[in-house]
N, C-alpha and C. Protein backbone atom coordinates (compact mmCIF):
# COMPACT_ATOMS: atom_id res chain seq x y z
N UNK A 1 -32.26 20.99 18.26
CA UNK A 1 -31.52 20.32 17.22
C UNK A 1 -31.08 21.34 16.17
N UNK A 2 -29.73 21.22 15.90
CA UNK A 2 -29.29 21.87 15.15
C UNK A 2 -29.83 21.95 13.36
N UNK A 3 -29.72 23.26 12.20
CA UNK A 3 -30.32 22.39 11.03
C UNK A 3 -28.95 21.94 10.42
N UNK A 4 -29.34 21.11 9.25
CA UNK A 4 -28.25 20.31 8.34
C UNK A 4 -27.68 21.06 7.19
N UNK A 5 -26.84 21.02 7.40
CA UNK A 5 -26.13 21.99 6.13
C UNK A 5 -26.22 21.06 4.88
N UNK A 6 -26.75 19.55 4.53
CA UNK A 6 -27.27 19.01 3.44
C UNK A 6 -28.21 18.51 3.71
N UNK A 7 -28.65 18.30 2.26
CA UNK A 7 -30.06 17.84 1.77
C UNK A 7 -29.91 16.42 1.93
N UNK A 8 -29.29 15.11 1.77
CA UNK A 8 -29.05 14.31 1.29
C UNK A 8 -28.27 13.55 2.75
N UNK A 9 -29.33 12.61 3.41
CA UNK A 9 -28.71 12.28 4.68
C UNK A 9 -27.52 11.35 4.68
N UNK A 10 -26.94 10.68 3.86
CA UNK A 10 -26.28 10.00 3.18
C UNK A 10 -24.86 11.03 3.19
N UNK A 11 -24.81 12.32 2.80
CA UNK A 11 -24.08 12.96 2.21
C UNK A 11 -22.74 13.17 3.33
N UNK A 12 -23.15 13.18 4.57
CA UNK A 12 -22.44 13.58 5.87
C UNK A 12 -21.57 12.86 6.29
N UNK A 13 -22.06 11.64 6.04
CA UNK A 13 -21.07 10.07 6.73
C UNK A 13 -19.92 10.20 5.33
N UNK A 14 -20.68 10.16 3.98
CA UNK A 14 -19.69 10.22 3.36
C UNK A 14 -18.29 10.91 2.92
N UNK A 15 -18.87 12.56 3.70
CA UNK A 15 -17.94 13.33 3.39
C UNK A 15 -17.13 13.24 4.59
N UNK A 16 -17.44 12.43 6.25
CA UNK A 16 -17.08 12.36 7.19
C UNK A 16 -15.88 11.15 7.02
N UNK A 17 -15.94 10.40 6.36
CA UNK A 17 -15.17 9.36 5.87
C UNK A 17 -14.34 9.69 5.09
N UNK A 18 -14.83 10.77 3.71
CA UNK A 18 -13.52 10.80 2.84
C UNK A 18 -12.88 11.66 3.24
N UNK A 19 -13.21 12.40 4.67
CA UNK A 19 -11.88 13.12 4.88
C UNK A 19 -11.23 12.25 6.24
N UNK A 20 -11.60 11.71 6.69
CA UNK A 20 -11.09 10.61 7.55
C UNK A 20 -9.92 9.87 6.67
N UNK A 21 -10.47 9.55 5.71
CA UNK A 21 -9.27 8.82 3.88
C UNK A 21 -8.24 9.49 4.39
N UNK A 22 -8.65 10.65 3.55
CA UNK A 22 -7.33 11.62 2.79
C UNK A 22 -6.61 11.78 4.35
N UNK A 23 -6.99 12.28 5.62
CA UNK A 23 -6.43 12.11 6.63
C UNK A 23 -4.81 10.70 6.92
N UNK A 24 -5.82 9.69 6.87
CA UNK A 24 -4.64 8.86 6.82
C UNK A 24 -3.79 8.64 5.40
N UNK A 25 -4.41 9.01 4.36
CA UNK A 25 -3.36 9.02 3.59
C UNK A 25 -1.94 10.05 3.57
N UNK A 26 -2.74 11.28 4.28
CA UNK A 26 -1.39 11.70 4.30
C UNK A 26 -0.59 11.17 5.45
N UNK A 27 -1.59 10.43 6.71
CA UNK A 27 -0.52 10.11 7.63
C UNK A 27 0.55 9.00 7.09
N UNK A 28 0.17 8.21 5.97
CA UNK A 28 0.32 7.38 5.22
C UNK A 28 2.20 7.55 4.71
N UNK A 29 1.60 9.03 3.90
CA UNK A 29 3.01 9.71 3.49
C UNK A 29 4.12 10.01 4.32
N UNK A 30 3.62 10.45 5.34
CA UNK A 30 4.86 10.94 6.15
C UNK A 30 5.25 9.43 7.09
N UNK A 31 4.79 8.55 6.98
CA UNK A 31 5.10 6.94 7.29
C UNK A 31 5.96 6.71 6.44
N UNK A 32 6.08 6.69 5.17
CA UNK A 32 6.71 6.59 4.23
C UNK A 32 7.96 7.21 4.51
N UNK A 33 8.05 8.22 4.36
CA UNK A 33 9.09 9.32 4.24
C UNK A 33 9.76 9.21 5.99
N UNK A 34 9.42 8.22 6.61
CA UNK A 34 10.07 8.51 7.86
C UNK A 34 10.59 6.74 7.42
N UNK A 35 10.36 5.72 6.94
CA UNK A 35 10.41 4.65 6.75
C UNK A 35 11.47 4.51 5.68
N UNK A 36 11.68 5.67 5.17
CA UNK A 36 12.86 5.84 3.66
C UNK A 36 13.59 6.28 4.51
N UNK A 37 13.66 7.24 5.44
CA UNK A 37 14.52 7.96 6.45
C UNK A 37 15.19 6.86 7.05
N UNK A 38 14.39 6.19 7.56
CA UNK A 38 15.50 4.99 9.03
C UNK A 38 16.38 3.99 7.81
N UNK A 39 15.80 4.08 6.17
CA UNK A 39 16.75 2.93 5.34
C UNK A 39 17.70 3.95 4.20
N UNK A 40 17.63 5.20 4.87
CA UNK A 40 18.42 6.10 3.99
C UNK A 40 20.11 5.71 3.84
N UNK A 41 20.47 4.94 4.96
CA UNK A 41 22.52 4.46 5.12
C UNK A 41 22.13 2.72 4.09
N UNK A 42 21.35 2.72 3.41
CA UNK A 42 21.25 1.18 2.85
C UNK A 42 21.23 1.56 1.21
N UNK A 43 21.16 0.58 1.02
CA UNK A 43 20.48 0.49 -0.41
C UNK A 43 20.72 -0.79 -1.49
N UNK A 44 19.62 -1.13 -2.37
CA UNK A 44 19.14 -1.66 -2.73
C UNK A 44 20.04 -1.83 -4.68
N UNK A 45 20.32 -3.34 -5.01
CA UNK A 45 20.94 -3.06 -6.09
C UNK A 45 20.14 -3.18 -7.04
N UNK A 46 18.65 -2.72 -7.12
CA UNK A 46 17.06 -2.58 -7.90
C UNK A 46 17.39 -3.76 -9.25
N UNK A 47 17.88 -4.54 -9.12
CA UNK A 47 17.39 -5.75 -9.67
C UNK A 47 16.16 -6.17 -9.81
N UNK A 48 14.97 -5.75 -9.36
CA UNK A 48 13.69 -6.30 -9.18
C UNK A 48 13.76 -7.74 -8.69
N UNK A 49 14.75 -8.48 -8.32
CA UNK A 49 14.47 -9.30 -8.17
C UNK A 49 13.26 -10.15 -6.69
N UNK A 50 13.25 -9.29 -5.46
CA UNK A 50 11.86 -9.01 -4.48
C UNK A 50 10.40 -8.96 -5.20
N UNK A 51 10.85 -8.25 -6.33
CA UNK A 51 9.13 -7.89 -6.62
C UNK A 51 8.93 -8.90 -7.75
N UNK A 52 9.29 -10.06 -7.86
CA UNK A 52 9.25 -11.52 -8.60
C UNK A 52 8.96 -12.25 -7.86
N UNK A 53 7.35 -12.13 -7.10
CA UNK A 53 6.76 -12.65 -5.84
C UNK A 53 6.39 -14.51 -6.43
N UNK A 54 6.24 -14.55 -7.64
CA UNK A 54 5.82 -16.06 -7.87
C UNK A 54 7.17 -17.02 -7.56
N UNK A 55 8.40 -16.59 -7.99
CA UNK A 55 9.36 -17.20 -7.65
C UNK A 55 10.66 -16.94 -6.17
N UNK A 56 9.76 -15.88 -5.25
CA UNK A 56 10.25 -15.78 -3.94
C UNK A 56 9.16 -16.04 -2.83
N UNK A 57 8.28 -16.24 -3.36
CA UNK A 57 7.06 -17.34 -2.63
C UNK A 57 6.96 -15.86 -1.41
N UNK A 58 7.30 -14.77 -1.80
CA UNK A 58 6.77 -13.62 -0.63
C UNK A 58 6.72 -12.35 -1.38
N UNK A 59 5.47 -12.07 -0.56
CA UNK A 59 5.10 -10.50 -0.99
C UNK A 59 4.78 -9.40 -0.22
N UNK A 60 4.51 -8.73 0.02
CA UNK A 60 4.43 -7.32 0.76
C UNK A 60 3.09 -7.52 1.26
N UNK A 61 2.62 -7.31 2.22
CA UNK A 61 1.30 -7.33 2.93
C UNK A 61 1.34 -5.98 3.30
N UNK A 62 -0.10 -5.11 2.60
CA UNK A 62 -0.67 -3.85 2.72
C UNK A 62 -1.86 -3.80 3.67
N UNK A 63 -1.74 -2.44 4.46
CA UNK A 63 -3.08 -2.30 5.11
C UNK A 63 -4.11 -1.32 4.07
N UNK A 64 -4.96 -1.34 4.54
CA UNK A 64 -6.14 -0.50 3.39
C UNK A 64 -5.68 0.48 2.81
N UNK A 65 -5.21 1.28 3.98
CA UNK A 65 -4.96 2.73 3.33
C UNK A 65 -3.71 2.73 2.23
N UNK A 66 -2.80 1.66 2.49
CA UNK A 66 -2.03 1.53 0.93
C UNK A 66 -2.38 1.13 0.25
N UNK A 67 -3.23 0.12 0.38
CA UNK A 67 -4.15 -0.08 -0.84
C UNK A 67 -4.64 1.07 -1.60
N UNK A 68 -5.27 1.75 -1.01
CA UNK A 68 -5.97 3.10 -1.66
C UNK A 68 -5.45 3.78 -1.47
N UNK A 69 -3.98 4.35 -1.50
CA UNK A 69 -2.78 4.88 -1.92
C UNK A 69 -2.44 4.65 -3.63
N UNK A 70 -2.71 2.97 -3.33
CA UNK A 70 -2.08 2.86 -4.85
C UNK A 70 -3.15 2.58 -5.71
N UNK A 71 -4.70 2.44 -5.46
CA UNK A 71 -5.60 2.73 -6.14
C UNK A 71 -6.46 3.91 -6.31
N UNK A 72 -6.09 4.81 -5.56
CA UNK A 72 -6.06 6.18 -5.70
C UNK A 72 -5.74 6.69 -7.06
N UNK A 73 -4.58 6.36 -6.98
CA UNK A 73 -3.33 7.23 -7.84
C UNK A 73 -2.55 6.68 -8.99
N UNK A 74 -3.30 5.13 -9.34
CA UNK A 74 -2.80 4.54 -10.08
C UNK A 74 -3.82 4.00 -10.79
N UNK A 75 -3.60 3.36 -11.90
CA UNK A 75 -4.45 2.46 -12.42
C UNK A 75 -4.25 0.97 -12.62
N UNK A 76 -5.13 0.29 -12.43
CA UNK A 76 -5.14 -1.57 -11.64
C UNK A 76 -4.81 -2.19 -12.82
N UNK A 77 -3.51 -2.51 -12.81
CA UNK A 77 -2.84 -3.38 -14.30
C UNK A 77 -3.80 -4.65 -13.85
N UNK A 78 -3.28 -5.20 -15.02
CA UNK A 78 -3.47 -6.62 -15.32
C UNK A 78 -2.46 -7.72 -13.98
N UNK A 79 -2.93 -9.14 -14.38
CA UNK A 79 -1.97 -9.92 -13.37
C UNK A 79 -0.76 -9.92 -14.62
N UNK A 80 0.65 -9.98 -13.61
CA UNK A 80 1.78 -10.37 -14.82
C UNK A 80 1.39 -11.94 -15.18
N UNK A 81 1.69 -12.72 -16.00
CA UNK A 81 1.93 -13.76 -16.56
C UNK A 81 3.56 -14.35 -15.82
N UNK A 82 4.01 -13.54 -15.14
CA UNK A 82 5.62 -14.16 -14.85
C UNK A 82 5.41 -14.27 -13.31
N UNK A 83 4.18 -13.76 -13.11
CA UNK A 83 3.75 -13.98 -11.20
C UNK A 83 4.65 -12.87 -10.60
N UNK A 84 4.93 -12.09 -11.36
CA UNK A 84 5.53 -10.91 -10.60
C UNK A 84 4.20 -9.62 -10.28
N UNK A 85 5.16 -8.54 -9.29
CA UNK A 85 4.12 -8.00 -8.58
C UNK A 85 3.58 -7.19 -10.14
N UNK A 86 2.10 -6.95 -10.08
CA UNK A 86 1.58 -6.12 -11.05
C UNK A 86 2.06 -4.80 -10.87
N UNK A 87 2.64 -4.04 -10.26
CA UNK A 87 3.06 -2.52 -10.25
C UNK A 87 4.57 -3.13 -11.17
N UNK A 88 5.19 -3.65 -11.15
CA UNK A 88 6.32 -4.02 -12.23
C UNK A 88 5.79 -3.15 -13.23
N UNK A 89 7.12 -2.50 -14.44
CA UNK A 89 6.99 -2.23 -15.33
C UNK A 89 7.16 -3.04 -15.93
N UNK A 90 7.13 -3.02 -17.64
CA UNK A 90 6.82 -3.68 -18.93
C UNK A 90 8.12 -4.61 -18.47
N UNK A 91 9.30 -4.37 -18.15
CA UNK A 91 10.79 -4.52 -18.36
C UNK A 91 10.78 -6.03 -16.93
N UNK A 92 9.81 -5.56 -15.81
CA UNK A 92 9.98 -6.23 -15.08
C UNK A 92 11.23 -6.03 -13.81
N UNK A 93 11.59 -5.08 -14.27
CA UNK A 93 12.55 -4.33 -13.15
C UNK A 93 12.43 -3.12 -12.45
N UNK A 94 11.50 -2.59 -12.77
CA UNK A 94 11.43 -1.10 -12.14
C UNK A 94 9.86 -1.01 -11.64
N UNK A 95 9.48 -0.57 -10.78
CA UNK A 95 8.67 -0.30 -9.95
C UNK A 95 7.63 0.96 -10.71
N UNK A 96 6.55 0.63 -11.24
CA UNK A 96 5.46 1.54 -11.37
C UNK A 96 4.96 2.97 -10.81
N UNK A 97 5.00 2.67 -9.38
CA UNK A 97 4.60 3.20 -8.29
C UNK A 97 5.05 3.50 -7.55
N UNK A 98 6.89 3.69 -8.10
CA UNK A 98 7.82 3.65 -6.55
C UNK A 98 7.17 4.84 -5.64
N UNK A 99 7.15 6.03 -6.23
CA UNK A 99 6.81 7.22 -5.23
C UNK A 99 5.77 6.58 -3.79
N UNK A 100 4.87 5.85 -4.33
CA UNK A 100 3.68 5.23 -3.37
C UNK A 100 3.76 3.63 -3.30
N UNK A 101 5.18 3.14 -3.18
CA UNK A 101 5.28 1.97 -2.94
C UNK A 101 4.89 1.86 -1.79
N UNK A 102 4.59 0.17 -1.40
CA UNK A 102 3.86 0.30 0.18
C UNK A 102 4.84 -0.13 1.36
N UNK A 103 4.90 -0.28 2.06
CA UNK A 103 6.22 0.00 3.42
C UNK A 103 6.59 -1.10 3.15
N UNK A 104 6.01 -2.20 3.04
CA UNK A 104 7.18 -3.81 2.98
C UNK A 104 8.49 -3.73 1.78
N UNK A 105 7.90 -2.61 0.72
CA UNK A 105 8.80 -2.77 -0.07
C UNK A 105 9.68 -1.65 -0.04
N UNK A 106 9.12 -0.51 0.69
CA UNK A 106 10.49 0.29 1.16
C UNK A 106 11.07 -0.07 2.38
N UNK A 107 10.88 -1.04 2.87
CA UNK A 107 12.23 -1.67 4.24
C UNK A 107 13.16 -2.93 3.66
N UNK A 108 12.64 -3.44 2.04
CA UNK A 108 13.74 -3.93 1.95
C UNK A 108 13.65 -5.61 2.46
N UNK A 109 12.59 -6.36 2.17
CA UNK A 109 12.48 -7.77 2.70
C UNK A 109 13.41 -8.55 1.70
N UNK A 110 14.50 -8.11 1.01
CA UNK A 110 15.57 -8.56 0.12
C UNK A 110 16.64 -9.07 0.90
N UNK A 111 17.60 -9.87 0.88
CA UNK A 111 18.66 -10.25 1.35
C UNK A 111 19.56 -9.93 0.25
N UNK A 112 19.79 -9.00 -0.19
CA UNK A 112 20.97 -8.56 -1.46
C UNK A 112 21.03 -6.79 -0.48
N UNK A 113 20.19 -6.55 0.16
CA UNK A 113 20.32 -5.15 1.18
C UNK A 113 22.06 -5.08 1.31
N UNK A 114 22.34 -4.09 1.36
CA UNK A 114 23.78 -3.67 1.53
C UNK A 114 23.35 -2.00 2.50
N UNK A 115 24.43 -2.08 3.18
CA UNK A 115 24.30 -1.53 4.59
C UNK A 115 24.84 -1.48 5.79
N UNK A 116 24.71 -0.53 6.42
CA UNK A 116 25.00 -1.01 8.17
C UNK A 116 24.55 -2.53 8.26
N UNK A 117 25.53 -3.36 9.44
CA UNK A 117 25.31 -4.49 9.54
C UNK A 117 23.68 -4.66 10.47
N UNK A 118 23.00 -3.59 10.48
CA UNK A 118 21.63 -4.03 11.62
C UNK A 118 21.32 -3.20 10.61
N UNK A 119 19.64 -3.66 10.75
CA UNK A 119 18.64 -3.08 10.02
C UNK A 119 17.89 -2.63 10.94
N UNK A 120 17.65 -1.16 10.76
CA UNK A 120 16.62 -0.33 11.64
C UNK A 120 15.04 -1.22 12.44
N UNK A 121 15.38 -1.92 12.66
CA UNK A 121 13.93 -3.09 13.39
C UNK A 121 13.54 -2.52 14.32
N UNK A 122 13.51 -1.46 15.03
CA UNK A 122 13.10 -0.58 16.00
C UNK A 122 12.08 0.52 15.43
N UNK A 123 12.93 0.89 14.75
CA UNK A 123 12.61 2.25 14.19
C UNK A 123 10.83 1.54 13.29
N UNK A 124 11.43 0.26 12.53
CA UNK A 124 10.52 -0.46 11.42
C UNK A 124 9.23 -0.61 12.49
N UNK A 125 9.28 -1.55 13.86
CA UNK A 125 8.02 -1.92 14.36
C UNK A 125 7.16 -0.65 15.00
N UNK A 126 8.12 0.20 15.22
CA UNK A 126 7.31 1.56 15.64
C UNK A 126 6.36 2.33 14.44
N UNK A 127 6.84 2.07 13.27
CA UNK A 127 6.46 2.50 12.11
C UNK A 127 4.97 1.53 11.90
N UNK A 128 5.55 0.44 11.70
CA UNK A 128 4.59 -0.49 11.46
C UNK A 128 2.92 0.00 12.50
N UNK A 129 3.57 -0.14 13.78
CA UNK A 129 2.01 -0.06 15.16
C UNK A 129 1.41 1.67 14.51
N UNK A 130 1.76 2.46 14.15
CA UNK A 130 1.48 3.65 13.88
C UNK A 130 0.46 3.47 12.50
N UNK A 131 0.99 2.33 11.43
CA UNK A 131 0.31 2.20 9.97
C UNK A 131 -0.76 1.12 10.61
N UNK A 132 -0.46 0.40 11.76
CA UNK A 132 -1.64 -0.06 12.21
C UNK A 132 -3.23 1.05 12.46
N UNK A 133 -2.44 1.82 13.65
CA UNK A 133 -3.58 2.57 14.18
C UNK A 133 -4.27 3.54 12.85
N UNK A 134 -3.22 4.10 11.98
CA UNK A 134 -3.50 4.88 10.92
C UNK A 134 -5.25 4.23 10.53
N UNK A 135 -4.34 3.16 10.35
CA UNK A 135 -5.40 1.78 9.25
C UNK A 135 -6.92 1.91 10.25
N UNK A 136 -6.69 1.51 11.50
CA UNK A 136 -8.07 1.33 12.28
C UNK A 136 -8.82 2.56 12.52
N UNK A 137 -7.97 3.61 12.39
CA UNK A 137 -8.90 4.82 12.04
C UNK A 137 -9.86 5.20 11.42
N UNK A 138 -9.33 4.54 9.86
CA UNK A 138 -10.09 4.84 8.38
C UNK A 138 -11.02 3.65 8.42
N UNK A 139 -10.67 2.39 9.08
CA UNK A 139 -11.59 1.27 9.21
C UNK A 139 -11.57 0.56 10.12
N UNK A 140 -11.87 1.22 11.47
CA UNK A 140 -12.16 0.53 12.18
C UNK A 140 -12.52 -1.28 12.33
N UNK A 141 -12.14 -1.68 13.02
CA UNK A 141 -12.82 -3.07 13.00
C UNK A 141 -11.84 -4.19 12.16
N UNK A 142 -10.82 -3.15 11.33
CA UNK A 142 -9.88 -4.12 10.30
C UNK A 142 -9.37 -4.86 11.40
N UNK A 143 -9.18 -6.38 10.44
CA UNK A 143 -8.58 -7.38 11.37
C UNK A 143 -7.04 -7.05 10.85
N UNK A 144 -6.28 -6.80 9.50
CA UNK A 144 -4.95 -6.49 9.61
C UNK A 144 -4.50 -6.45 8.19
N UNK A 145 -3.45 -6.36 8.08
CA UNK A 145 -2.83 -6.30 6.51
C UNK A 145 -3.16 -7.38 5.75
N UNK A 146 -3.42 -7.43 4.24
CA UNK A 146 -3.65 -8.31 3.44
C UNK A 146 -2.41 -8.47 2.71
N UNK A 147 -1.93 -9.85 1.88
CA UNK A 147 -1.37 -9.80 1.18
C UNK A 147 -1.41 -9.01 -0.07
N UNK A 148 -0.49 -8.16 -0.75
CA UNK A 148 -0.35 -7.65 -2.31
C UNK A 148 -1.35 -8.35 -3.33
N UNK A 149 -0.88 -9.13 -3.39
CA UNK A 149 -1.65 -10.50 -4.52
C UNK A 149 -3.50 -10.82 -4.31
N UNK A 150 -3.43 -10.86 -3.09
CA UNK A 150 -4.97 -10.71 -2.33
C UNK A 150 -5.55 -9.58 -2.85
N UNK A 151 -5.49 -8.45 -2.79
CA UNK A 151 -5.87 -6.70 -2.68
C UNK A 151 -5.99 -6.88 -4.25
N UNK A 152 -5.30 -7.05 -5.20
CA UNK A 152 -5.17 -7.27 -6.33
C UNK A 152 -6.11 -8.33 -7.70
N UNK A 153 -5.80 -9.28 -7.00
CA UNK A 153 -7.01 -10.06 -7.22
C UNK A 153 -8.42 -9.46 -7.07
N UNK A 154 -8.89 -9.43 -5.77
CA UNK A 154 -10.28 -8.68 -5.35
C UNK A 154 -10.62 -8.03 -6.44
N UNK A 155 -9.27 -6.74 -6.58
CA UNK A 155 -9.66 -5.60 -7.29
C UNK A 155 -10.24 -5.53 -8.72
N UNK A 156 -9.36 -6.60 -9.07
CA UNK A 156 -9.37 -7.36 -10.69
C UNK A 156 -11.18 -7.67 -10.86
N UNK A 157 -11.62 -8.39 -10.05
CA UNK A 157 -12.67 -9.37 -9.64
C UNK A 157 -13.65 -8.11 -10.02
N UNK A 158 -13.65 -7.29 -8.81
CA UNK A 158 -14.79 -6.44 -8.81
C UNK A 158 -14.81 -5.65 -10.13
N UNK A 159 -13.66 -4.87 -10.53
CA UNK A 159 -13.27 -4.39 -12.02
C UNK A 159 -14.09 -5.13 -12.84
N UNK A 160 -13.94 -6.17 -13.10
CA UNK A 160 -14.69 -6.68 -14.17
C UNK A 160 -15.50 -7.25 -14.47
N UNK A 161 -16.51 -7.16 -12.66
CA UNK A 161 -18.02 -7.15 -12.64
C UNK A 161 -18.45 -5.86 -13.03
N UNK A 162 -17.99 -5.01 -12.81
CA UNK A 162 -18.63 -3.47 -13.14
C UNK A 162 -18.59 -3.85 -14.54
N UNK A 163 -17.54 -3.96 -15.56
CA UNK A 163 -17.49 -3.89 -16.76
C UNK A 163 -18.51 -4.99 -17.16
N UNK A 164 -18.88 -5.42 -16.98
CA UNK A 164 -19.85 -6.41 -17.34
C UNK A 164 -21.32 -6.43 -16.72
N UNK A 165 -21.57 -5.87 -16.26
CA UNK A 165 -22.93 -4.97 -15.45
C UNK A 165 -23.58 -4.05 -16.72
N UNK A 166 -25.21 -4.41 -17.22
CA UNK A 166 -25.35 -3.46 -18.07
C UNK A 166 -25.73 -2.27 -17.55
């Protein structure tokens, strides 16, 4: 048997995992950047009006690793009061987080899209099975994407059991 390069048996799985993370996060990125690529001939007249999920009754469903993309690298607003997505800015039109927005909202689930008359749906489900496997990598066993609003909530929840924990 080989010896352990730590003291702390605990220490191995964890560091075996957070680089398993950062792994799919970057596979994460270049998902992204290939997902902006196939909607690069489109574009969007950034109305915010998509990310006003209380009054379009739809929202973006994230797998983990965007989740912890955008809890990584961001900090967990509050819920809006207007039922819009919490990455909204103050204004309600501009996107918080665009750099690490999560793929539903860079393909564009808007019908105001202007564009080639077809939308890359090839290119999108190949993208998609890839942010699948990404996902079952880092967590095995995931049953599948959660809604925005879901991930958010939770997050809120647990947030402010810690803060209230003496």
């Amino acid at each position: 048997m080989l010896p352990r390069d730590w003291d702390d048996e605990d220490e191995a799985p964890q560091a075996h995992e957070a680089r398993r993370e950062a792994r799919a996060l970057q596979e994460l990125r270049v998902l992204y950047r290939q997902a902006d690529a196939a909607y690069a001939p489109f574009s969007c007249p950034a109305s915010g009006e998509c990310c006003q999920l209380a009054q379009t009754q739809r929202q973006p469903w994230l797998w983990y690793p965007e989740w912890r993309l955008l809890t990584r690298h961001h900090p967990l607003p509050p819920a809006r009061a207007d039922g819009g997505c919490p990455y909204l800015d103050a204004t309600g039109k501009r996107c918080s987080v665009y750099a690490d927005r999560p793929f539903g909202c860079r393909t564009f689930f808007c019908e105001r899209i202007q564009g080639p008359a077809r939308q890359p749906a090839e290119a999108v489900d190949r993208l998609l099975r890839r942010l699948e496997r990404v996902s079952q990598a880092v967590r095995p066993g995931l049953t599948g994407p959660r809604p925005l609003m879901e991930w958010h909530a939770t997050a809120l929840v647990a947030s402010q059991q810690e803060s209230t924990e003496p």
